[in-house]
N, C-alpha and C. Protein backbone atom coordinates (compact mmCIF):
# COMPACT_ATOMS: atom_id res chain seq x y z
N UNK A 1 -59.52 21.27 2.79
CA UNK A 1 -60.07 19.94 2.68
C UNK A 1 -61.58 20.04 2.88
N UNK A 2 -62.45 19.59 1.85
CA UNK A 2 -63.70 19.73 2.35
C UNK A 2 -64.28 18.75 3.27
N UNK A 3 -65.42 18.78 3.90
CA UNK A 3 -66.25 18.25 4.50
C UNK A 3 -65.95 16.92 4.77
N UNK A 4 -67.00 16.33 3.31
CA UNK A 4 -67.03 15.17 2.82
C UNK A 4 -65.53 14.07 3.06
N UNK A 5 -64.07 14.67 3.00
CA UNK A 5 -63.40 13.88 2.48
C UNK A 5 -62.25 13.75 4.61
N UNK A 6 -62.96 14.98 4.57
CA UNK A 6 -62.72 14.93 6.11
C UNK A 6 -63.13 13.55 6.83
N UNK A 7 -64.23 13.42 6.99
CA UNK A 7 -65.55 12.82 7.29
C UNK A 7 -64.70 11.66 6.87
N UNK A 8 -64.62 11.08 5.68
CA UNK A 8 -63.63 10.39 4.97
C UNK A 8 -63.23 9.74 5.63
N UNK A 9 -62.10 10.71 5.46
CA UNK A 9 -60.87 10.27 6.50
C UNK A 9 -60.68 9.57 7.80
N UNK A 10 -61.65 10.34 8.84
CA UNK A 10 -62.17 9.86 10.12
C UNK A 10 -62.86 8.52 10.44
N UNK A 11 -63.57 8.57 9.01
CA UNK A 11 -64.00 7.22 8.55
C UNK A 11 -62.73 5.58 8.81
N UNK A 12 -61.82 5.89 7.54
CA UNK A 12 -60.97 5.48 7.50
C UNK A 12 -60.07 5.50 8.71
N UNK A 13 -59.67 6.06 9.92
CA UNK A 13 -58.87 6.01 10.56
C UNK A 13 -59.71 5.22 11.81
N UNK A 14 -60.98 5.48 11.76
CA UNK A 14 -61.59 4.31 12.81
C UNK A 14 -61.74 3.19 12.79
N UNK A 15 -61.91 2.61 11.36
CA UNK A 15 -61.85 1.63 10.71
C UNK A 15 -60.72 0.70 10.32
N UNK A 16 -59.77 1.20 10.88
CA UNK A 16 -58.23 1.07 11.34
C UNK A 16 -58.14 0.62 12.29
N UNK A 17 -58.70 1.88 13.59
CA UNK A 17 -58.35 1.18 14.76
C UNK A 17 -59.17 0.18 15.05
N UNK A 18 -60.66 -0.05 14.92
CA UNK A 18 -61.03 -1.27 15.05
C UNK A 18 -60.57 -2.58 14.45
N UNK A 19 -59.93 -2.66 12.97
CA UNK A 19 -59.31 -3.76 12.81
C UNK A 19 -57.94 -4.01 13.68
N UNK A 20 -57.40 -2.87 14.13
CA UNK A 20 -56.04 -3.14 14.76
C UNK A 20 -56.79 -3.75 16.11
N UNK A 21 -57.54 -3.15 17.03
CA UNK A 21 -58.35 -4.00 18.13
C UNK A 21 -58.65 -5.00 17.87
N UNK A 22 -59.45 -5.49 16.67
CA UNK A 22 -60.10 -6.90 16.57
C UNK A 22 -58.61 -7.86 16.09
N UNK A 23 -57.90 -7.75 15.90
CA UNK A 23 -56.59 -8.50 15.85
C UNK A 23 -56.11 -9.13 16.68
N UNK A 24 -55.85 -8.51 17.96
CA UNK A 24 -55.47 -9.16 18.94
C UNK A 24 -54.20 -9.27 19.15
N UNK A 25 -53.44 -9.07 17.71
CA UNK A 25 -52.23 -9.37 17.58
C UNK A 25 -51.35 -8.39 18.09
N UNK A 26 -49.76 -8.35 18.77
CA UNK A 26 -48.88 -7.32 18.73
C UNK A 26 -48.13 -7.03 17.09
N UNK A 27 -48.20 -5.76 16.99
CA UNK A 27 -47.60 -5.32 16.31
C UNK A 27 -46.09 -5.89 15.99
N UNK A 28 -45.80 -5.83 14.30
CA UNK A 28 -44.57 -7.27 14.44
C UNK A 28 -43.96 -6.43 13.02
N UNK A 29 -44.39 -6.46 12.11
CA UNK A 29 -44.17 -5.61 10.83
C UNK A 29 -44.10 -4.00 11.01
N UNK A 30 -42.92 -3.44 9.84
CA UNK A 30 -43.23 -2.19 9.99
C UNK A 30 -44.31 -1.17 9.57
N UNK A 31 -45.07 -2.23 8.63
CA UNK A 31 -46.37 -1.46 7.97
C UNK A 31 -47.34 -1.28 9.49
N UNK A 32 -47.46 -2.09 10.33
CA UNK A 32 -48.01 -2.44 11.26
C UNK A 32 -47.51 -0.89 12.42
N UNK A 33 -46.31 -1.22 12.54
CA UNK A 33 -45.95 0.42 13.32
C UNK A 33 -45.84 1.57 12.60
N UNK A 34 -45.85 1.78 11.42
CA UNK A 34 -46.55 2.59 10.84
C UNK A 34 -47.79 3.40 11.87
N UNK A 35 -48.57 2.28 11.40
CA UNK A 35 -50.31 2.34 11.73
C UNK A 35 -50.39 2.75 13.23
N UNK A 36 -49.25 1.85 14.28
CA UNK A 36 -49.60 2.67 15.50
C UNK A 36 -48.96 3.55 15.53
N UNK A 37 -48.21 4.36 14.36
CA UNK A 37 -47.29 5.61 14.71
C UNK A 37 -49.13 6.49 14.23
N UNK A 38 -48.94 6.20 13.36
CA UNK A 38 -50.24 7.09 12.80
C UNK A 38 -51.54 7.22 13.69
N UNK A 39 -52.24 6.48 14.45
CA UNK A 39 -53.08 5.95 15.40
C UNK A 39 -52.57 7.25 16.77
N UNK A 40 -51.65 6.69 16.82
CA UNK A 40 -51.42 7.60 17.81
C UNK A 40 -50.99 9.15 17.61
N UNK A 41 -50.90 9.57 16.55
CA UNK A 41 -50.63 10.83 16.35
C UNK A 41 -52.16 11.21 16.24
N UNK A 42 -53.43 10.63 15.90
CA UNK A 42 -54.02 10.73 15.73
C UNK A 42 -54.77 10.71 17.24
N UNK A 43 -54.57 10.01 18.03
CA UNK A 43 -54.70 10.13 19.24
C UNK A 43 -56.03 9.68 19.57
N UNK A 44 -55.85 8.31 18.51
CA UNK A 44 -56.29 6.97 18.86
C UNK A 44 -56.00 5.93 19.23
N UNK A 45 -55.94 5.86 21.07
CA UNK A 45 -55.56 4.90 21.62
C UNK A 45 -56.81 3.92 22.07
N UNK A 46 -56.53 2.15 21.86
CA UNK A 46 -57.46 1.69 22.55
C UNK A 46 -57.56 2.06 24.12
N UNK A 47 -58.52 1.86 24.70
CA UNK A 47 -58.31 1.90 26.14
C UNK A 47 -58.92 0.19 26.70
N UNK A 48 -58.22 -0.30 26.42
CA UNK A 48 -58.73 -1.62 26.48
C UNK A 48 -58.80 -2.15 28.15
N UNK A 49 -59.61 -2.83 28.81
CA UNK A 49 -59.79 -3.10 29.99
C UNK A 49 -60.51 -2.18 30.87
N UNK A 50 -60.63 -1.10 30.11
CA UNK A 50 -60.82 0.48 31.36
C UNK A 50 -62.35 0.97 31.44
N UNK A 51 -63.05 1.20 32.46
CA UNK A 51 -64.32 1.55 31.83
C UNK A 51 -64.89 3.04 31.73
N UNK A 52 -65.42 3.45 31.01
CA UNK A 52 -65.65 4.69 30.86
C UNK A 52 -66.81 4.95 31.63
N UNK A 53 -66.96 6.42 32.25
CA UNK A 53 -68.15 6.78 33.05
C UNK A 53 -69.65 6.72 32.47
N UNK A 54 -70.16 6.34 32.90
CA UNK A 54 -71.87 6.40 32.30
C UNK A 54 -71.81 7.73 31.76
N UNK A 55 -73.07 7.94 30.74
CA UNK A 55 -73.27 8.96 30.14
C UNK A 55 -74.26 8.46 28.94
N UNK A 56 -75.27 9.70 28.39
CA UNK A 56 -76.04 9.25 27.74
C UNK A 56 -76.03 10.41 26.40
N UNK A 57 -76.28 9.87 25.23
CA UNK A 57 -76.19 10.59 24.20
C UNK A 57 -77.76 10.95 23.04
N UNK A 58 -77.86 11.52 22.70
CA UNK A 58 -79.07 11.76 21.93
C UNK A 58 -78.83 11.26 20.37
N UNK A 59 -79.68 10.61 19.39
CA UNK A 59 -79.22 10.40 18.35
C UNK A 59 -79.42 11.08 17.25
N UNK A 60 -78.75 11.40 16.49
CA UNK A 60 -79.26 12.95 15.75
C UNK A 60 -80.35 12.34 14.48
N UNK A 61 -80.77 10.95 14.31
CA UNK A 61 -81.51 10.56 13.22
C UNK A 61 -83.20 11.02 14.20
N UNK A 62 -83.10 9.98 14.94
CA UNK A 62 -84.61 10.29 15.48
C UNK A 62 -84.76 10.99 17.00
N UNK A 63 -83.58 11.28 17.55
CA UNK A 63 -83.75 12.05 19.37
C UNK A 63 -83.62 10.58 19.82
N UNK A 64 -83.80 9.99 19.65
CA UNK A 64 -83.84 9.05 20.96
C UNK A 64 -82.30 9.21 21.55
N UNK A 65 -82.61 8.72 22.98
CA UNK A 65 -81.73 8.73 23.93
C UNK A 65 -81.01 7.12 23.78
N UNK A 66 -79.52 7.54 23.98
CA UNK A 66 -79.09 6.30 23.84
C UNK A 66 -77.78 6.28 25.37
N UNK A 67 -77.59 5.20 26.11
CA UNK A 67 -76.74 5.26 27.16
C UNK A 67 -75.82 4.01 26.92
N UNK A 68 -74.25 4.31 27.25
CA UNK A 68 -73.57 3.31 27.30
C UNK A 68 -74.22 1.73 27.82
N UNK A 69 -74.59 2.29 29.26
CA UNK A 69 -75.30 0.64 30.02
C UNK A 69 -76.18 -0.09 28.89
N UNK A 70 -76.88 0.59 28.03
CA UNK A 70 -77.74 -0.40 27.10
C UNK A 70 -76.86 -0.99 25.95
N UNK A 71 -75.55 -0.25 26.02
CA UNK A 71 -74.79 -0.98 24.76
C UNK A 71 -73.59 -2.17 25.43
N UNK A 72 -74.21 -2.57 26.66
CA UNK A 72 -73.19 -3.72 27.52
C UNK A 72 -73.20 -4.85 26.90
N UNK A 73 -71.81 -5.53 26.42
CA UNK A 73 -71.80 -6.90 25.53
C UNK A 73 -71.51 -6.22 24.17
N UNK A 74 -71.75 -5.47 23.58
CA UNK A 74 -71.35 -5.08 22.62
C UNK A 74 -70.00 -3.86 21.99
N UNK A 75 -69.35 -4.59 21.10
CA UNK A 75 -68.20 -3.72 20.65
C UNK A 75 -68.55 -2.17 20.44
N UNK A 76 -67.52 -1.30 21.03
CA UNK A 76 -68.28 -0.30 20.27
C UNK A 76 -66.75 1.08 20.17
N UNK A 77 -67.12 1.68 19.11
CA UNK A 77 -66.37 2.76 19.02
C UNK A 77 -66.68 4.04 19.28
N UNK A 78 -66.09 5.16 20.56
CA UNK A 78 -66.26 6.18 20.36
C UNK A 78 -65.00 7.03 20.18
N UNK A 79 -65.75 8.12 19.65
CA UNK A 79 -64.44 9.09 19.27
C UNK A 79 -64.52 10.90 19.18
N UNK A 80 -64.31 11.46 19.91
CA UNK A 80 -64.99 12.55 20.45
C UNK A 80 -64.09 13.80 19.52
N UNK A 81 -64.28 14.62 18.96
CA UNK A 81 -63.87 15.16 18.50
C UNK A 81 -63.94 17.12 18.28
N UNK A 82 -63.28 17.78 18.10
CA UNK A 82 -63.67 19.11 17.90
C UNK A 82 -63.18 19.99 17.18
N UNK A 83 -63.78 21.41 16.59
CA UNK A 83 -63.26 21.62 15.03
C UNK A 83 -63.43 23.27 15.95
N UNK A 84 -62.22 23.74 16.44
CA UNK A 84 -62.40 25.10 16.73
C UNK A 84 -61.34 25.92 16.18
C-alpha cells in the first residue's frame, strides 16, 4: 500500500471517529456497529470525559511550539501512531 493512500485511509478513519463523537448518539443500526467494530479494531476509542497529561508538540510547517493548555475549549483529535 503506498504512502499516499495510507495517509488516506487514516484520513478517513478519523473522520469517522469524529463524526461518530459529534453524534452523540448510541449506536442503534448495524451499519453503525459495524463502524464501532471497525473503530475499535483500529483502536480508536473516544476517551470522552478523561483528561490527558500536558504535553507540548512542535509543528512540522513552521517549529512553532504548540501545547494542549492553549487548545482548551476546543475539539480536538489526536492519534499517535507508529510504523516499525
Amino acid at each position: 500500500m503506498s504512502k499516499g493512500r495510507r495517509t488516506l485511509g487514516v484520513l478517513a478513519a478519523a473522520l469517522a471517529v469524529v463524526a461518530v463523537m459529534l453524534s452523540g448518539m448510541p449506536s442503534a443500526t448495524p451499519a453503525d456497529k459495524a463502524l464501532d467494530d471497525l473503530l475499535f479494531d483500529l483502536q480508536l476509542v473516544p476517551l470522552e470525559g478523561k483528561t490527558p497529561p500536558p504535553f507540548e508538540l512542535e509543528r512540522l510547517g513552521d517549529g512553532q511550539k504548540v501545547t494542549l493548555a492553549s487548545q482548551k475549549g476546543q475539539a480536538l483529535f489526536l492519534y499517535f501512531w507508529a510504523t516499525w
